[in-house]
Protein backbone atom coordinates (compact mmCIF):
# COMPACT_ATOMS: atom_id res chain seq x y z
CA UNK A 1 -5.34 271.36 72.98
CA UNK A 2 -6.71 274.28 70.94
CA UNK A 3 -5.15 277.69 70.69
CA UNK A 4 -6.91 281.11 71.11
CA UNK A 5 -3.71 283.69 69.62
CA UNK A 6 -3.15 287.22 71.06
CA UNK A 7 -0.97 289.55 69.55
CA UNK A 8 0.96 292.17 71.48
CA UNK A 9 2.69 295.23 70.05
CA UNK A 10 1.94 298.74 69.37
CA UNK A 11 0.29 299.21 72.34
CA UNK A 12 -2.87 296.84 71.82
CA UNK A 13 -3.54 293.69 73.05
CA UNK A 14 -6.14 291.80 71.42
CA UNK A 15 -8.54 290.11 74.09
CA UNK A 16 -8.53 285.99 72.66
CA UNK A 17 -12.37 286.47 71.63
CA UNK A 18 -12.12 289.91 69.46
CA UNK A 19 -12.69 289.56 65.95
CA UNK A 20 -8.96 289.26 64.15
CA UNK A 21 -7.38 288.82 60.24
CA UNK A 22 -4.26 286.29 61.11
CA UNK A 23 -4.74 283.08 61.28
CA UNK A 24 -2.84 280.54 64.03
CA UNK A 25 -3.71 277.31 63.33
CA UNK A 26 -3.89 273.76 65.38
CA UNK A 27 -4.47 270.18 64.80
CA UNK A 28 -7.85 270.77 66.38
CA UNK A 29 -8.80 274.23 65.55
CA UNK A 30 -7.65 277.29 63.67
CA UNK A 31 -8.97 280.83 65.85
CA UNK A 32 -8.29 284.06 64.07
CA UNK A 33 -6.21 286.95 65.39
CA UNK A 34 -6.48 290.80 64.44
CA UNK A 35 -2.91 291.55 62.17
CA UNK A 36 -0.09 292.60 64.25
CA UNK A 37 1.88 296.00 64.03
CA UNK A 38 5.67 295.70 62.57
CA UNK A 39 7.63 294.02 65.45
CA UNK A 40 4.13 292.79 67.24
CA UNK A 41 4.95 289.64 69.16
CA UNK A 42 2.21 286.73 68.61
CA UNK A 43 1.37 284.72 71.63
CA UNK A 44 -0.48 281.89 70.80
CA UNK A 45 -2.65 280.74 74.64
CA UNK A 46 -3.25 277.07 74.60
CA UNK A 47 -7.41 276.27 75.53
CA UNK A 48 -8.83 273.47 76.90
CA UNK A 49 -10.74 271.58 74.13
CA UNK A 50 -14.83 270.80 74.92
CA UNK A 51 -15.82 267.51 73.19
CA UNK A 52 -19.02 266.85 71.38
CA UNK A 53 -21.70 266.24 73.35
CA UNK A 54 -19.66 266.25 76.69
CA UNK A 55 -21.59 269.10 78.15
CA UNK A 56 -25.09 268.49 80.09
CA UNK A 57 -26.39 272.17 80.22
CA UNK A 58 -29.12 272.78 82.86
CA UNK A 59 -31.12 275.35 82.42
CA UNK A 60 -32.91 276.85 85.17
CA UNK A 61 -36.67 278.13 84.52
CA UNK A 62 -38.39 277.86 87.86
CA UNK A 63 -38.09 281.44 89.05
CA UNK A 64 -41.38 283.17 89.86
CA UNK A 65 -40.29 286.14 88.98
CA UNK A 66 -42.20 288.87 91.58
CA UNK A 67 -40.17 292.12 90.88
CA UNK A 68 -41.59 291.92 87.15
CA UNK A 69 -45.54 291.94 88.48
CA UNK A 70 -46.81 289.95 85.59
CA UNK A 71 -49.59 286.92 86.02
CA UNK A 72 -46.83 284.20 85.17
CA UNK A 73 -42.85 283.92 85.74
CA UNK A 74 -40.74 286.31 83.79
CA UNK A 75 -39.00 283.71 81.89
CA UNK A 76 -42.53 283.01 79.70
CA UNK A 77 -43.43 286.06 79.25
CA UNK A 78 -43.81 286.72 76.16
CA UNK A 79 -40.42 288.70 74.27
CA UNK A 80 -41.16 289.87 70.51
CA UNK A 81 -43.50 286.97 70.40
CA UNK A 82 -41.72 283.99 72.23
CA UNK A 83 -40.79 283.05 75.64
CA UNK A 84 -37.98 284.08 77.05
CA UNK A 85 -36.61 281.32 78.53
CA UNK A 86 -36.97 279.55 74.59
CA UNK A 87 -34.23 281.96 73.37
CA UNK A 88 -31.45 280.55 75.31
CA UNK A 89 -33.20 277.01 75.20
CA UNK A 90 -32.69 276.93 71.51
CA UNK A 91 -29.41 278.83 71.37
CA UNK A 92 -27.47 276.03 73.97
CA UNK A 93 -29.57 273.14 71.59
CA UNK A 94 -26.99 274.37 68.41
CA UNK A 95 -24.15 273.66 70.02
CA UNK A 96 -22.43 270.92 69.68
CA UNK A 97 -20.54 270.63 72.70
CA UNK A 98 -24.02 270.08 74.49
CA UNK A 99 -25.26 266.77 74.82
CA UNK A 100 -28.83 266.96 76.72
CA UNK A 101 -30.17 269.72 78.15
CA UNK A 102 -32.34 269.17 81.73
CA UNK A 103 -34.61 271.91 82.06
CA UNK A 104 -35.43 272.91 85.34
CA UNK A 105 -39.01 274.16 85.57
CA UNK A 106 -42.98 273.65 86.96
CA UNK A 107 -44.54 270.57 85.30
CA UNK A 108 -46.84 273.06 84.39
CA UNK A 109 -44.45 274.76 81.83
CA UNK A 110 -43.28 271.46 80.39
CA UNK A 111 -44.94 271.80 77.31
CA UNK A 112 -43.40 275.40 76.40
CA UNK A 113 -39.99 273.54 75.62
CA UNK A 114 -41.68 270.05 74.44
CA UNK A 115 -43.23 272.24 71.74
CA UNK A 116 -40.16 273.74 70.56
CA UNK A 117 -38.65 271.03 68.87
CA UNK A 118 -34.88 270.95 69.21
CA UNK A 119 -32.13 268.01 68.46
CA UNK A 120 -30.94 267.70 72.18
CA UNK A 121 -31.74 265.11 74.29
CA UNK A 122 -34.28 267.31 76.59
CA UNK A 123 -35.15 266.08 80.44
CA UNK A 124 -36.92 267.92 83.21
CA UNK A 125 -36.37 268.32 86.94
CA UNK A 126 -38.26 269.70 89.58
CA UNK A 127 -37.43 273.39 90.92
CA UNK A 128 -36.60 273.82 94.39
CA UNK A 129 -37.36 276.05 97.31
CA UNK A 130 -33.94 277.90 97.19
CA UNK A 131 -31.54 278.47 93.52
CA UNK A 132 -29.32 275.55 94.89
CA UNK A 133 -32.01 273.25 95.53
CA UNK A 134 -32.78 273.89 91.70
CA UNK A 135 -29.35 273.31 90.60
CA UNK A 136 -29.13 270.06 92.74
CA UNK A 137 -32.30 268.93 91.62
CA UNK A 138 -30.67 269.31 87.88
CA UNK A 139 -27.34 267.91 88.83
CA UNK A 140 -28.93 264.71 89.91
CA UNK A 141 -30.87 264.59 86.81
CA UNK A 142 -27.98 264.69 84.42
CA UNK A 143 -26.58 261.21 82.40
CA UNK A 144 -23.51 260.40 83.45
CA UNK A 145 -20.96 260.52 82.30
CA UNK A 146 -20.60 264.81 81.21
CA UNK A 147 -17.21 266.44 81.26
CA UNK A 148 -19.30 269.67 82.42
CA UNK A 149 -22.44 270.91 84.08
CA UNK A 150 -23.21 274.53 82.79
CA UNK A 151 -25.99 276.12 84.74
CA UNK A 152 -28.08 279.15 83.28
CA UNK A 153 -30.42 281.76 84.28
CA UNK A 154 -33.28 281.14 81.70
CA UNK A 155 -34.25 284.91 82.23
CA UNK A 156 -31.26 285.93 80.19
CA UNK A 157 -32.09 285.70 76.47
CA UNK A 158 -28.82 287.49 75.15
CA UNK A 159 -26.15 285.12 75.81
CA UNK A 160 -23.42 284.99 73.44
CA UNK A 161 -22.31 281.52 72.35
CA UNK A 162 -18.77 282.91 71.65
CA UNK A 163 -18.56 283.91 75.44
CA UNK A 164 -20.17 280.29 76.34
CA UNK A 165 -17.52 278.29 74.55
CA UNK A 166 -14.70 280.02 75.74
CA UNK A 167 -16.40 279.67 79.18
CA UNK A 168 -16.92 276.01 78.83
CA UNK A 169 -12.86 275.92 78.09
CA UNK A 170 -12.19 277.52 80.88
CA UNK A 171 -13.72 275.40 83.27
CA UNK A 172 -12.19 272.26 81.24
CA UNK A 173 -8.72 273.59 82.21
CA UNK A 174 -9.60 275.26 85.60
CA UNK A 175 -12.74 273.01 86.94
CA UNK A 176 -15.21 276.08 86.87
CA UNK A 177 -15.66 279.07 85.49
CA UNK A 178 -18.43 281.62 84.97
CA UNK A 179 -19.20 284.78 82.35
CA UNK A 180 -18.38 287.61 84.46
CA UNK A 181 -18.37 291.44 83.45
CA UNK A 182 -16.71 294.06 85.45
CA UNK A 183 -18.56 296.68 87.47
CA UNK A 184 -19.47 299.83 86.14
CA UNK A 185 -20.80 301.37 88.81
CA UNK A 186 -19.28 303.05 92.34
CA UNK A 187 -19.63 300.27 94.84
CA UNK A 188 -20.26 301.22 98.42
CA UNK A 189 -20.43 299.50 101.76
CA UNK A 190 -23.10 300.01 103.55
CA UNK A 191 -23.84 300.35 107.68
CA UNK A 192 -26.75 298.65 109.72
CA UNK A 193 -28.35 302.74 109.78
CA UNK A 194 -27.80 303.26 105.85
CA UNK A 195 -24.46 305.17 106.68
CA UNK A 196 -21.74 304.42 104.20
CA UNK A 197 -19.10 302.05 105.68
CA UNK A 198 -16.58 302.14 102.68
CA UNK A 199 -16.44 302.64 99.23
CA UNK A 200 -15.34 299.43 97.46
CA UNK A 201 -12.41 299.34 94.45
CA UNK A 202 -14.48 298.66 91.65
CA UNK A 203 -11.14 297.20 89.39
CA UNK A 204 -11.31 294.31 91.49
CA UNK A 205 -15.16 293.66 91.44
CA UNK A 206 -17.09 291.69 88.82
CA UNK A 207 -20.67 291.17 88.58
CA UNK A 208 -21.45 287.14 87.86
CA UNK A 209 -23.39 285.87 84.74
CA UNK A 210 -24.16 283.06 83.48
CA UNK A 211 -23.84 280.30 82.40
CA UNK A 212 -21.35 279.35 85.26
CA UNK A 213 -20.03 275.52 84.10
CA UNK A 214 -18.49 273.04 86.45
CA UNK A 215 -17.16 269.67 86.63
CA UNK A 216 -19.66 267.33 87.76
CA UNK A 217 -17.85 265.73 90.46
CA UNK A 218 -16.34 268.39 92.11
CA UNK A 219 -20.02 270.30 91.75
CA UNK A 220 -21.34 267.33 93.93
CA UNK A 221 -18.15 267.61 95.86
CA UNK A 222 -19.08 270.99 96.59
CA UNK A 223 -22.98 270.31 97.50
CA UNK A 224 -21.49 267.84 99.86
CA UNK A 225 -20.02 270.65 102.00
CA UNK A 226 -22.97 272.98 101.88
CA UNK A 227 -25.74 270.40 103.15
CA UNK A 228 -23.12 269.31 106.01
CA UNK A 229 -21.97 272.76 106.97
CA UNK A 230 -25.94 274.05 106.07
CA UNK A 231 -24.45 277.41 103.85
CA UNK A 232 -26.92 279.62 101.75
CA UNK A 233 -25.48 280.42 98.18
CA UNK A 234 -26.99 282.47 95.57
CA UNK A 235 -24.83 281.28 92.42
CA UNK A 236 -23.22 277.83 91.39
CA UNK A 237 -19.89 278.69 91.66
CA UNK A 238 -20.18 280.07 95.38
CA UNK A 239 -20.27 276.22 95.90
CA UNK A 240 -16.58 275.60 94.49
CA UNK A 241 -15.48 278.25 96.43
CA UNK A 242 -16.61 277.43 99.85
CA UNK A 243 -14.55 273.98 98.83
CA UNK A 244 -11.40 276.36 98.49
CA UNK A 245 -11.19 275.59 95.05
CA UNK A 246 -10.19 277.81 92.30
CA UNK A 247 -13.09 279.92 89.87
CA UNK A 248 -12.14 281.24 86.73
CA UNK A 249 -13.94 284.26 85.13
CA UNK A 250 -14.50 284.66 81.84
CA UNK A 251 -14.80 287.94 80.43
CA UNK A 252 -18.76 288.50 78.91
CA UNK A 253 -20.70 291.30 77.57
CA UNK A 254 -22.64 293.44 78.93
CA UNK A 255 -25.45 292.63 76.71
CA UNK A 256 -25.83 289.61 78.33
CA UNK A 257 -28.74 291.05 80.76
CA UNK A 258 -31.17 289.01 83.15
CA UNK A 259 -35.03 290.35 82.76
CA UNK A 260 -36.24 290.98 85.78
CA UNK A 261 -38.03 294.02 85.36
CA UNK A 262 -40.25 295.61 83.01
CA UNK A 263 -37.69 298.01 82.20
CA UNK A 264 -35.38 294.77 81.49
CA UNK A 265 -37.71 293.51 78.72
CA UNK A 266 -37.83 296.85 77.07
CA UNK A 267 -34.03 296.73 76.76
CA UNK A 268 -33.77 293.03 75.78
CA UNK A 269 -35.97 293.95 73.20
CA UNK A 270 -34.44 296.60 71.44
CA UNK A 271 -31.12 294.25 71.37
CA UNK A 272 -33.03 291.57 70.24
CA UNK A 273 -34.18 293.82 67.45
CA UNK A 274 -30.59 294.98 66.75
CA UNK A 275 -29.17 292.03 66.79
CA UNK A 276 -31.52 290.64 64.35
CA UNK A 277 -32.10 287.99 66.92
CA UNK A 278 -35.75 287.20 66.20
C-alpha cells in the first residue's frame, strides 16, 4: 500500500493531491504534504497501489460530434495544430501504469494515432451505435489479464495525470471510480411545461468526468445486467451502479473540459497555451 498524507490543524486541511513541503514516506512511495501548523495532527491515508502496466485504457474517439458544426468529429479537429483526441492519446501513453491502449474510433481515423508514434501497445475497436456499445466494443478488445479498464472521452484534451492516478487508486481499492467536480451552478428540476419542479442542493451534486476506471470483471458483470434488463446509460460507471455496487469520486479540476462547442475549443486553447501544453 502507498500513502497519500493530510495534515490537519490550524484550520486547513490539505486535500491528498495539493502540492505540500513534508515528506511521509512508504516502502512503495514517498507523497509530499504541505508543513503543518504547531500542534497540526498528520494523517497519513493508505492508497491502493496501480502496478505497471496493469491498466488497459480505452479511449473513446468515435463521437461525431454535431453540436460543434465542423466537416469532421470534434475530437480531430485541429487544436493549436494537432488533434484533439492526440493530446490525451499521448498523455495516457507516459504512464506507466498503462499497459495498451485500445482506441475506439472509425477505421477511417486509424491512421491519426498510427502516425503518432507512442510506446504503448495500441489496438483499435469499432464504435458503436450508443456510448456503451463503444465501451463494450473496447472492453472486449482488451488483453486479459488488466487490473483496470479506464474509459475516456477523447474530446477532453486537459486531463491531469495527477487526478488520473489517484483515480486509478481509487478504483483499485473501491472497484470504480471516476474524476468528478462539483457543480457550480443552481440546479433546477424541471416540469413536462418548462415550469420549475424543484431546485436541487447543489453540495450534493457532481458533474462526471473522465476517465471513469473499473475493474474488468465487474465492468462485464455490469454489461451483463444492462443487455438482460435492456437499460440506456450515458457514462461507464452508471453500469456499476445499476449492479448496486459502490462508485467512488475522485475530486478533478475544472480544467478538465470536454470540447464540444466552438466556444469549447477557444477555451481549451487558451489553457493549452497557459499551461504550456503544446
Amino acid at each position: 500500500m502507498a500513502a497519500s498524507c493530510v495534515a490537519v490543524g490550524a484550520g486547513t486541511r490539505l486535500a491528498p493531491h495539493e502540492p505540500s513541503r513534508a515528506l511521509c514516506t512508504t516502502a512503495r512511495r514517498a507523497t509530499s504534504l504541505r508543513r503543518a501548523s504547531p500542534g497540526a495532527v498528520v494523517q497519513c491515508v493508505a492508497a491502493a497501489v496501480v502496478e505497471k502496466d496493469s491498466v488497459s485504457l480505452v479511449l473513446l474517439a468515435g463521437g461525431v460530434g454535431k453540436r460543434m458544426g465542423a466537416n469532421m468529429p470534434k475530437q480531430y479537429l485541429p487544436l493549436l495544430g494537432t488533434p484533439i483526441a492526440l493530446y490525451s492519446f499521448k498523455k495516457f501513453a507516459e504512464m506507466e501504469e498503462v499497459g495498451e491502449i485500445v482506441v475506439v474510433c472509425d477505421p477511417s481515423y486509424q491512421d491519426v494515432f498510427q502516425d503518432c508514434a507512442v510506446s504503448k501497445p495500441v489496438t483499435f475497436a469499432l464504435p458503436g451505435i450508443e456510448r456503451q456499445d463503444s465501451v463494450f466494443n473496447g472492453l472486449s478488445a482488451m488483453r486479459p489479464g488488466a487490473a483496470l479498464a479506464a474509459i475516456h472521452d477523447s474530446a477532453r484534451p486537459l486531463v491531469s495525470l495527477g487526478d488520473t492516478r489517484r483515480c486509478f487508486a481509487d478504483a483499485m481499492e473501491h472497484g470504480a471510480a471516476v474524476l468528478a467536480v462539483q457543480c457550480k451552478a443552481t440546479i433546477k428540476e424541471a416540469n413536462a411545461d418548462l415550469s420549475v419542479a424543484r431546485t436541487l442542493d447543489r453540495s450534493a451534486l457532481w458533474e462526471m468526468q473522465t476517465p471513469q476506471v473499473i475493474k474488468p470483471d465487474l465492468l462485464r458483470a455490469g454489461f451483463k445486467l444492462v443487455q438482460e434488463k435492456g437499460y440506456e446509460v450515458t457514462d461507464d460507471v452508471s453500469i456499476v451502479e445499476f449492479m448496486g455496487e459502490r462508485v467512488q469520486i475522485t475530486q478533478g479540476s475544472y480544467f478538465n473540459i470536454k470540447v464540444t462547442t466552438p466556444e469549447d475549443m477557444f477555451i481549451a486553447e487558451r489553457l493549452l497555451t497557459e499551461q504550456g501544453d503544446v
